[in-house]
Protein backbone atom coordinates (compact mmCIF):
# COMPACT_ATOMS: atom_id res chain seq x y z
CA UNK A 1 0.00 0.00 0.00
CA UNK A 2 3.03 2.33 1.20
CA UNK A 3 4.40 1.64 -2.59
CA UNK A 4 1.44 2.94 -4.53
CA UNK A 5 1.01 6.02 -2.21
CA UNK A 6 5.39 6.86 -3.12
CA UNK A 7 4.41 5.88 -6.81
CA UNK A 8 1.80 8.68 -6.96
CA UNK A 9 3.42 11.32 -4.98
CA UNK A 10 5.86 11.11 -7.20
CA UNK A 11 3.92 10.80 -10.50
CA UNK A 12 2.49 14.27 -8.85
CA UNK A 13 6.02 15.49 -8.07
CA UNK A 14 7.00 15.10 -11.88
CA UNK A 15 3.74 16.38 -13.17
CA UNK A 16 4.15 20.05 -11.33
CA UNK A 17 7.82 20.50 -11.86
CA UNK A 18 7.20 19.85 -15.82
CA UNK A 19 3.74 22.53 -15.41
CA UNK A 20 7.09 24.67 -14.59
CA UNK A 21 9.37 24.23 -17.10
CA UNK A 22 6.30 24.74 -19.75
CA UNK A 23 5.73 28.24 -18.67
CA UNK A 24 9.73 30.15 -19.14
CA UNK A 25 10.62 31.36 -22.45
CA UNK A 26 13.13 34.44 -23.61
CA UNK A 27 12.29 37.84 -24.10
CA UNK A 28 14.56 41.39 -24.82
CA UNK A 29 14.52 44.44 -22.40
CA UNK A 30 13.61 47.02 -24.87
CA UNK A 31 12.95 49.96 -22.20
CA UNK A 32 13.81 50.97 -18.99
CA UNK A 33 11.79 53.97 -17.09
CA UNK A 34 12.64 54.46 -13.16
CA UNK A 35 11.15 51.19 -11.86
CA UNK A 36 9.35 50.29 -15.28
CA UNK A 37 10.52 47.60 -17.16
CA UNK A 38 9.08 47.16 -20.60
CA UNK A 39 9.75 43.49 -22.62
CA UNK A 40 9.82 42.45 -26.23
CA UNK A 41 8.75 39.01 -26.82
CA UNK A 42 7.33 36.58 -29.78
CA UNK A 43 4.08 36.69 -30.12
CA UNK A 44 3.88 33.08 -28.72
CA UNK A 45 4.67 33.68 -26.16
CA UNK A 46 3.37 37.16 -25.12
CA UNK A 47 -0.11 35.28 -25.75
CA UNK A 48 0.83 33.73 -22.08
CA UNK A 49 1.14 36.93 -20.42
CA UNK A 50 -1.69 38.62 -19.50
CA UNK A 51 -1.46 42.28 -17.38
CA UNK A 52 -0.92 41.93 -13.59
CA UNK A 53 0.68 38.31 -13.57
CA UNK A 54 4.23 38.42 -11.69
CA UNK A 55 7.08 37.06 -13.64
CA UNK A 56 10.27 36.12 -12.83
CA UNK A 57 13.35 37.52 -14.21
CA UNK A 58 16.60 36.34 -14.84
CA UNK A 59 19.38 38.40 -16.13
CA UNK A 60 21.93 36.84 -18.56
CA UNK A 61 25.12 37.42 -17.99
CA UNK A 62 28.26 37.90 -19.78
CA UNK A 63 31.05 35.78 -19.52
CA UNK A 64 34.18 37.54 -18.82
CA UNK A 65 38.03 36.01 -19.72
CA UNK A 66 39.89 34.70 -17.56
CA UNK A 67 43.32 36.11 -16.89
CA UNK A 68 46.55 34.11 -16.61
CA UNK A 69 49.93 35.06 -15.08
């Protein structure tokens, strides 16, 4: 019984983190006002936004060389 309770926790488990994953896609900064951020992205994709959802931003960063002796 304890078996088919693991198996569907995590069938569950799986399920949610790949609801996730679905949701994250690129987009350009293509303004910056104060504390106004305004985003370019494909029209895909800016289908899934809708005004007033909170989104998570990651900035990419640039790799910088690494300096021998």
């Amino acid at each position: 019984m304890q078996k088919k309770f693991l198996a569907l926790a995590l069938a569950i488990a799986f399920t949610a983190a790949s609801a996730v994953v679905a949701y994250s896609f690129t987009c350009e900064v293509s303004a910056v006002s104060g504390t106004s951020v305004t985003l370019t992205c494909k029209e895909a994709n800016a289908k899934k936004l809708a005004v007033g959802n909170k989104v998570k931003v990651r900035v990419k960063h640039k790799r910088q060389a690494v300096e021998g002796c």
